[in-house]
PDB file of N, CA and C in Angstrom:
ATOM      1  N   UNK A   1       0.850  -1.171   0.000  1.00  0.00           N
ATOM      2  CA  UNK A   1       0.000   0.000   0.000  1.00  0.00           C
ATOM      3  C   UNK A   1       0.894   1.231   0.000  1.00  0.00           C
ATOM      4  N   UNK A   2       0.845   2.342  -0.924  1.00  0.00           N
ATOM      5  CA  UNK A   2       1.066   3.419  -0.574  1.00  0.00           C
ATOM      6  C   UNK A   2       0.550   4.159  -0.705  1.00  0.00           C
ATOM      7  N   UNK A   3       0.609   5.565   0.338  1.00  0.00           N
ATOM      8  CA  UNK A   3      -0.348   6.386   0.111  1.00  0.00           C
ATOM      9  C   UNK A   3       0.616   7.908   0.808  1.00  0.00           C
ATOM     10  N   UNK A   4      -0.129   8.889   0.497  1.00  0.00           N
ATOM     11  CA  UNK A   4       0.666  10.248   0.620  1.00  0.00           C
ATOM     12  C   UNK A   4       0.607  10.466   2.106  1.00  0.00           C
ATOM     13  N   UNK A   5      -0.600  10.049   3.047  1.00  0.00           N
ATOM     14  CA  UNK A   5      -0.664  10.980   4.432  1.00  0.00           C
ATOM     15  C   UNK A   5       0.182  10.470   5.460  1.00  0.00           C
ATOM     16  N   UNK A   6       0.724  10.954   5.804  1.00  0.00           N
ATOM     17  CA  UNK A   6       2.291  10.771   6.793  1.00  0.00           C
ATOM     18  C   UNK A   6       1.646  10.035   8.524  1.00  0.00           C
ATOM     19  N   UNK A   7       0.680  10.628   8.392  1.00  0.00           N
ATOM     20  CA  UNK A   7       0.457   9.560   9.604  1.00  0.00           C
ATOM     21  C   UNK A   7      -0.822   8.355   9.225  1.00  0.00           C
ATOM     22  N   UNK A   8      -0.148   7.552   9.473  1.00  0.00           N
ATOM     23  CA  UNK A   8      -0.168   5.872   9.280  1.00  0.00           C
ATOM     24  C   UNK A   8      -0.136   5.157  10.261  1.00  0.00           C
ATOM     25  N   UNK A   9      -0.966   5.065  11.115  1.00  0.00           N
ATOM     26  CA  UNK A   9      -1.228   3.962  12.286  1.00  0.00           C
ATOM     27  C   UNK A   9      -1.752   2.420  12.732  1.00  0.00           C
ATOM     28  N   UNK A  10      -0.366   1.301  12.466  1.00  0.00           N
ATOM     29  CA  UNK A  10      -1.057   0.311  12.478  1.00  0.00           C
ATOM     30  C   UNK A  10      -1.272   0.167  14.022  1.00  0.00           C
ATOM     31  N   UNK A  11      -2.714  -1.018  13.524  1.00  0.00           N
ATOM     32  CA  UNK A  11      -3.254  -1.200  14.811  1.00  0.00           C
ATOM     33  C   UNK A  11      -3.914  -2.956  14.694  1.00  0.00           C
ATOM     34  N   UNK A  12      -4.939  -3.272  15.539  1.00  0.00           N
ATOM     35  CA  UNK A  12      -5.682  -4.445  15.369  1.00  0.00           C
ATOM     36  C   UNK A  12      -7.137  -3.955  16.060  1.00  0.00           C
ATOM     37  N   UNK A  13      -8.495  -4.298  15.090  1.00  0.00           N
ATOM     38  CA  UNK A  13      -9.863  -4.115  15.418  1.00  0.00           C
ATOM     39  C   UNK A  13      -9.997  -5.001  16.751  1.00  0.00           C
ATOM     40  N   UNK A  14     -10.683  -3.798  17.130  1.00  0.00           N
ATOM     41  CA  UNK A  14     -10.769  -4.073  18.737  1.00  0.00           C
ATOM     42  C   UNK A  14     -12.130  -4.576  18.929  1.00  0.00           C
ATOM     43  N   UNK A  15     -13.081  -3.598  18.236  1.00  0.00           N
ATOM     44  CA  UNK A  15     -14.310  -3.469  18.263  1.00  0.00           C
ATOM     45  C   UNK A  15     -15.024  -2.873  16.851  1.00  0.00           C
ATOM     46  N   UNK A  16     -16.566  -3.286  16.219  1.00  0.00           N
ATOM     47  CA  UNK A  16     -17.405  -2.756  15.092  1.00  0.00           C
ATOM     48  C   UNK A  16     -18.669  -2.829  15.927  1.00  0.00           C
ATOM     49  N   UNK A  17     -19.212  -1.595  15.888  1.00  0.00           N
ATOM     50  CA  UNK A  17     -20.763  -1.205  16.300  1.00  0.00           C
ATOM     51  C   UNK A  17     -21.144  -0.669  15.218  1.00  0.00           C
ATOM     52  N   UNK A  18     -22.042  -1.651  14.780  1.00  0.00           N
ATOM     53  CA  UNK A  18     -22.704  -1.799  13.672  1.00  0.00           C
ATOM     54  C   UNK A  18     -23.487  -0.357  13.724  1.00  0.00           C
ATOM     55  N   UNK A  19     -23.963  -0.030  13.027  1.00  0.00           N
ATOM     56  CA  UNK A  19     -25.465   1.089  13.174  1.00  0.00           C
ATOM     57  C   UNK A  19     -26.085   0.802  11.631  1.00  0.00           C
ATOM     58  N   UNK A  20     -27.264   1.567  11.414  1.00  0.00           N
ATOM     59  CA  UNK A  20     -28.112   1.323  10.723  1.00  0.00           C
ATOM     60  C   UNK A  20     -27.375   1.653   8.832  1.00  0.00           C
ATOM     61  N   UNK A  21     -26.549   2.702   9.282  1.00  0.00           N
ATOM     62  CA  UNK A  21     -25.926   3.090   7.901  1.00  0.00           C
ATOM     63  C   UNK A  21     -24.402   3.176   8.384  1.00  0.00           C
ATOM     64  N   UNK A  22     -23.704   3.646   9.074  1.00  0.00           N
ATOM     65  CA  UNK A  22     -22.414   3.926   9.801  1.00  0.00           C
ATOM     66  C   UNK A  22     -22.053   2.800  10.624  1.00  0.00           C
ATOM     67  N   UNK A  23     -20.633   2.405  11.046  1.00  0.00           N
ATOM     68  CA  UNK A  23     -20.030   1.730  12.190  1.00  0.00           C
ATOM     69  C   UNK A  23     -18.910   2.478  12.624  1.00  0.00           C
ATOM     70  N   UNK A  24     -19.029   2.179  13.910  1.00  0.00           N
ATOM     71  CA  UNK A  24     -17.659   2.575  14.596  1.00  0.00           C
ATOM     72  C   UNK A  24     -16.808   1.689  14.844  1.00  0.00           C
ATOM     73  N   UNK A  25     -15.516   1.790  14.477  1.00  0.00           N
ATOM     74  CA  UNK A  25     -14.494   0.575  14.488  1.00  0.00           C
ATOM     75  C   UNK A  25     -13.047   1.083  15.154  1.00  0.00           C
ATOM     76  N   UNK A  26     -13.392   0.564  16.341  1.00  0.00           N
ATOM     77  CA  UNK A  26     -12.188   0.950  17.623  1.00  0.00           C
ATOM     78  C   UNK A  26     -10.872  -0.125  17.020  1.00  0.00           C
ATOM     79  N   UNK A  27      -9.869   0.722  16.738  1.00  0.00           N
ATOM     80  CA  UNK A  27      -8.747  -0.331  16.237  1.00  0.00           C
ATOM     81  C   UNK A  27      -7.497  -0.108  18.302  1.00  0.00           C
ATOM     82  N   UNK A  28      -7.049  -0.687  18.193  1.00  0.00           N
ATOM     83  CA  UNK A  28      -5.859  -0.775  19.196  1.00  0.00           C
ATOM     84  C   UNK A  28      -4.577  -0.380  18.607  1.00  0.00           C
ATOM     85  N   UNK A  29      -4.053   0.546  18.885  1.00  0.00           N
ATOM     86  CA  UNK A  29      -2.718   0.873  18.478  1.00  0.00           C
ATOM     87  C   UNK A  29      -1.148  -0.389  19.362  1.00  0.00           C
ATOM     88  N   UNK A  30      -0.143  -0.309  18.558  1.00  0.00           N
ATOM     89  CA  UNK A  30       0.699  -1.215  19.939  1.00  0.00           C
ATOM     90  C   UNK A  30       1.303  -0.660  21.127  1.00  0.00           C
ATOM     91  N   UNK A  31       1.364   0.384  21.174  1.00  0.00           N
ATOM     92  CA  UNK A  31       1.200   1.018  22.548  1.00  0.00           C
ATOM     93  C   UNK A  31      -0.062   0.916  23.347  1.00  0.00           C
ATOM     94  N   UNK A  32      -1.253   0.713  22.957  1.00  0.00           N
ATOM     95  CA  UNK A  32      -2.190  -0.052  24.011  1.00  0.00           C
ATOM     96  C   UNK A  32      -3.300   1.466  23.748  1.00  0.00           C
ATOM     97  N   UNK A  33      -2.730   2.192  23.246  1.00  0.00           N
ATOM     98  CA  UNK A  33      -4.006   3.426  23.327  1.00  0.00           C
ATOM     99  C   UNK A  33      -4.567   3.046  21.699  1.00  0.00           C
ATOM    100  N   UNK A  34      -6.240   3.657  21.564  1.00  0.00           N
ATOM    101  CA  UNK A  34      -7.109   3.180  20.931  1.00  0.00           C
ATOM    102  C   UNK A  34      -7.471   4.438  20.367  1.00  0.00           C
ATOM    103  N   UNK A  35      -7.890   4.107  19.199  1.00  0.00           N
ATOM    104  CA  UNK A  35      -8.201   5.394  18.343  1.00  0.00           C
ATOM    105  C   UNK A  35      -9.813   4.694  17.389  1.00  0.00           C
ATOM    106  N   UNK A  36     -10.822   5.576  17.463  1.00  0.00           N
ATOM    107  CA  UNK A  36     -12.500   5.025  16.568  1.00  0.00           C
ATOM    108  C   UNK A  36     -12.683   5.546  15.444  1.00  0.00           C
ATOM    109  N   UNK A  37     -12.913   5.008  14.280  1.00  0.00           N
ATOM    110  CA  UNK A  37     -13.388   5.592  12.940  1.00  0.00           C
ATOM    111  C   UNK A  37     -14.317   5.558  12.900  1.00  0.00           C
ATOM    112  N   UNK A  38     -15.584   6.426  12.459  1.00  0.00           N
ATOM    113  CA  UNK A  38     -16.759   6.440  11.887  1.00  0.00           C
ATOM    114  C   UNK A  38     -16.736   5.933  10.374  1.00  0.00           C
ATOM    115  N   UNK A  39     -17.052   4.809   9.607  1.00  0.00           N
ATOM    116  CA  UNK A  39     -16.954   4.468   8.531  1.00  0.00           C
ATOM    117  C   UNK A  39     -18.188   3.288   7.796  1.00  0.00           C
ATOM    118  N   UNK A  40     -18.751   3.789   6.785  1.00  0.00           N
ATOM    119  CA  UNK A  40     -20.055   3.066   6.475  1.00  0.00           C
ATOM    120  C   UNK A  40     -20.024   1.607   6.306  1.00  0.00           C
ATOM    121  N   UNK A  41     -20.866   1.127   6.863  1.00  0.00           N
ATOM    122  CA  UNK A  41     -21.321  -0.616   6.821  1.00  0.00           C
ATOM    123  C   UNK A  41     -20.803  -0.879   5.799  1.00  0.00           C
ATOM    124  N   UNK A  42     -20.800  -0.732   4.596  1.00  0.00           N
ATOM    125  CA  UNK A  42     -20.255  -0.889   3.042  1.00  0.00           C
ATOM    126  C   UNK A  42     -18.999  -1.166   3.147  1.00  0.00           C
ATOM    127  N   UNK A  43     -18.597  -0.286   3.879  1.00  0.00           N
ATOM    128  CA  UNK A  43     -16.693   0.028   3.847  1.00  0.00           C
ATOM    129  C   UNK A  43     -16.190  -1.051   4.894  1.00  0.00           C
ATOM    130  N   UNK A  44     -17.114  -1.562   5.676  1.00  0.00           N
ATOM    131  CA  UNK A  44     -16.350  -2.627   6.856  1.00  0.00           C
ATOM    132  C   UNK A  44     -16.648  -3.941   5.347  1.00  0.00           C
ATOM    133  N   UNK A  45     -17.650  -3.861   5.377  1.00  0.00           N
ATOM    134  CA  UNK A  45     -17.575  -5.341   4.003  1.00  0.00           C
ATOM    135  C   UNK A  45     -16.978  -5.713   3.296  1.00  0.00           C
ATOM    136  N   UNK A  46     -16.410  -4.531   2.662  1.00  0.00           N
ATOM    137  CA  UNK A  46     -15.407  -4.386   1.283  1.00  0.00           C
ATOM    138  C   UNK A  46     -14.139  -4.521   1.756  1.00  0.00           C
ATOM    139  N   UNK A  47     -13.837  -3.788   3.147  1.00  0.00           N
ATOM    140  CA  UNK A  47     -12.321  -4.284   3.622  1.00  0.00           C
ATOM    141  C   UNK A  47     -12.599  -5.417   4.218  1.00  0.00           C
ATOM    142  N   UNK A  48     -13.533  -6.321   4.599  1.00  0.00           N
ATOM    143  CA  UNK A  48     -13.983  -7.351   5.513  1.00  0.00           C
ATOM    144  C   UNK A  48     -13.013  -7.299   6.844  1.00  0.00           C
ATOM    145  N   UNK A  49     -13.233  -6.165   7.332  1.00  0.00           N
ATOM    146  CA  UNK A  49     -12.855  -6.032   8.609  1.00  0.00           C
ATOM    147  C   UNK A  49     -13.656  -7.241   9.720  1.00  0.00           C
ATOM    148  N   UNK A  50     -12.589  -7.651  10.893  1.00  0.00           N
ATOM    149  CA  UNK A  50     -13.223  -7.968  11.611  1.00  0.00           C
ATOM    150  C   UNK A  50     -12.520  -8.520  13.058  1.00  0.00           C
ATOM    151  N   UNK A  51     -13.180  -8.260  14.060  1.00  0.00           N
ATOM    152  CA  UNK A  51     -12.086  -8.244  15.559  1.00  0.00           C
ATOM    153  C   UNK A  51     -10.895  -8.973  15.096  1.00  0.00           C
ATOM    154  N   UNK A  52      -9.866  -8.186  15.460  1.00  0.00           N
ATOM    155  CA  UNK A  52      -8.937  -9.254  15.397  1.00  0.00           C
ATOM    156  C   UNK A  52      -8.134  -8.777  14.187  1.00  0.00           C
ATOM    157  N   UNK A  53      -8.593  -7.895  12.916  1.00  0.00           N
ATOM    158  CA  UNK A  53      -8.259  -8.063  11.857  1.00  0.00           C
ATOM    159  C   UNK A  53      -6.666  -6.783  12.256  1.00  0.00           C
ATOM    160  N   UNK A  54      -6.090  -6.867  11.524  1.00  0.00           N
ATOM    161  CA  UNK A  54      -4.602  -5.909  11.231  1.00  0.00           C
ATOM    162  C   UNK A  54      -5.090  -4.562  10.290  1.00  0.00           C
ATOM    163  N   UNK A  55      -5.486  -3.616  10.562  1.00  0.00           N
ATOM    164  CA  UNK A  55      -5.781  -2.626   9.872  1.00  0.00           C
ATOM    165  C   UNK A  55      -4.748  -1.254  10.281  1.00  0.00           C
ATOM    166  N   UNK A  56      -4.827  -0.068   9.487  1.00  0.00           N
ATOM    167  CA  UNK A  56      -4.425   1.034   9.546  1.00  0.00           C
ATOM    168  C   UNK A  56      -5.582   2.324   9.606  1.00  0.00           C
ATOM    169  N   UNK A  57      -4.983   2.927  10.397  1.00  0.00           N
ATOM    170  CA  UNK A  57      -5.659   4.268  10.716  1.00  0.00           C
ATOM    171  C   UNK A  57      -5.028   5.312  10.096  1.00  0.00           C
ATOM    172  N   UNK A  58      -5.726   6.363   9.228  1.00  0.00           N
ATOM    173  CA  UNK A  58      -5.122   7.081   8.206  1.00  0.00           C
ATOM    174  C   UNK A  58      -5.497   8.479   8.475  1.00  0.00           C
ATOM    175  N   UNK A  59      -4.731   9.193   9.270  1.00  0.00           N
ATOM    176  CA  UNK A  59      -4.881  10.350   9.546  1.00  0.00           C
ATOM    177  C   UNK A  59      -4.455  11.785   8.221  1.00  0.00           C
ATOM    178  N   UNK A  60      -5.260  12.206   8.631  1.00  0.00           N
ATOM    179  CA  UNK A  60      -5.068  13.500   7.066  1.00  0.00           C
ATOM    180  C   UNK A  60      -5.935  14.296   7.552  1.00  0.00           C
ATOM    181  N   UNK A  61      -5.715  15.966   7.895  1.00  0.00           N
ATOM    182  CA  UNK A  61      -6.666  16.556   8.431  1.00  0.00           C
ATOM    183  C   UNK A  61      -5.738  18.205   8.513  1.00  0.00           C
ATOM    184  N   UNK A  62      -6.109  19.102   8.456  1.00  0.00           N
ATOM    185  CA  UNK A  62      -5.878  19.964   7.800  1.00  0.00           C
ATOM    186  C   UNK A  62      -5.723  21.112   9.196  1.00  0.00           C
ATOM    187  N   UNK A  63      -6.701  20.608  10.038  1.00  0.00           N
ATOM    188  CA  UNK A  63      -6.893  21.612  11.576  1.00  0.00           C
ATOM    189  C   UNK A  63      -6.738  20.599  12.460  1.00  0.00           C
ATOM    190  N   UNK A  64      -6.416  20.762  13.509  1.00  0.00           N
ATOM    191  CA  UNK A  64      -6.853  20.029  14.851  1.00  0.00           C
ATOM    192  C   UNK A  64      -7.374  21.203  16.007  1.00  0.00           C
ATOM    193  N   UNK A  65      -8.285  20.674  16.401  1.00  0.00           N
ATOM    194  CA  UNK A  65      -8.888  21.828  16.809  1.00  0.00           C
ATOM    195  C   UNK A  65      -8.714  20.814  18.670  1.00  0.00           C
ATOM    196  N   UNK A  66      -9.258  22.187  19.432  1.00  0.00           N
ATOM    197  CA  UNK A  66      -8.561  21.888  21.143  1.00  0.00           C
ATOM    198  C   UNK A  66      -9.369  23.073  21.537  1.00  0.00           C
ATOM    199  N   UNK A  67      -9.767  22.224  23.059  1.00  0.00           N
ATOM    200  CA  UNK A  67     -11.063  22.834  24.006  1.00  0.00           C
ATOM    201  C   UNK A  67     -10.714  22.485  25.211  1.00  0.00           C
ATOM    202  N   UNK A  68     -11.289  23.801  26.070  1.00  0.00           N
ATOM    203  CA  UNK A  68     -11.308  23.679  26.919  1.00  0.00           C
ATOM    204  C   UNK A  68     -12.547  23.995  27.951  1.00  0.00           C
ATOM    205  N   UNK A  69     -12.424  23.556  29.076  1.00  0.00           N
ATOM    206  CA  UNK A  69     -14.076  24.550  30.115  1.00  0.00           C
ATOM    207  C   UNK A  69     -13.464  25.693  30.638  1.00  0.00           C
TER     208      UNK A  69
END
């Protein structure tokens, strides 16, 4: 695979909560902290994600935005 966005996070599916059109898919990084994608039912099929599976988290984002109370 290659691709242009510099951060590239492998991980392993932790968790998929299905929803009606969307899932959330908690991958595990190997440092033990966890990062969730919002990504459509379609898109878990086509990659046939599933617990357990070896995936990447593909960060690309232009702002990061930060809050406080």
């Amino acid at each position: 695979m290659k691709i242009s966005a510099r951060n590239q996070l492998k991980g392993t599916v932790k968790s998929i909560e299905m929803g009606a059109v969307n899932s959330e898919v908690t991958i595990e990084l190997s440092g033990g902290e966890r990062i969730a994608s919002i990504i459509t039912n379609q898109a878990v099929k086509s990659l046939d994600l599933k617990v357990g599976s070896t995936t990447y988290a593909i960060v690309k984002a232009s702002n990061v935005m930060l809050a406080v109370d």
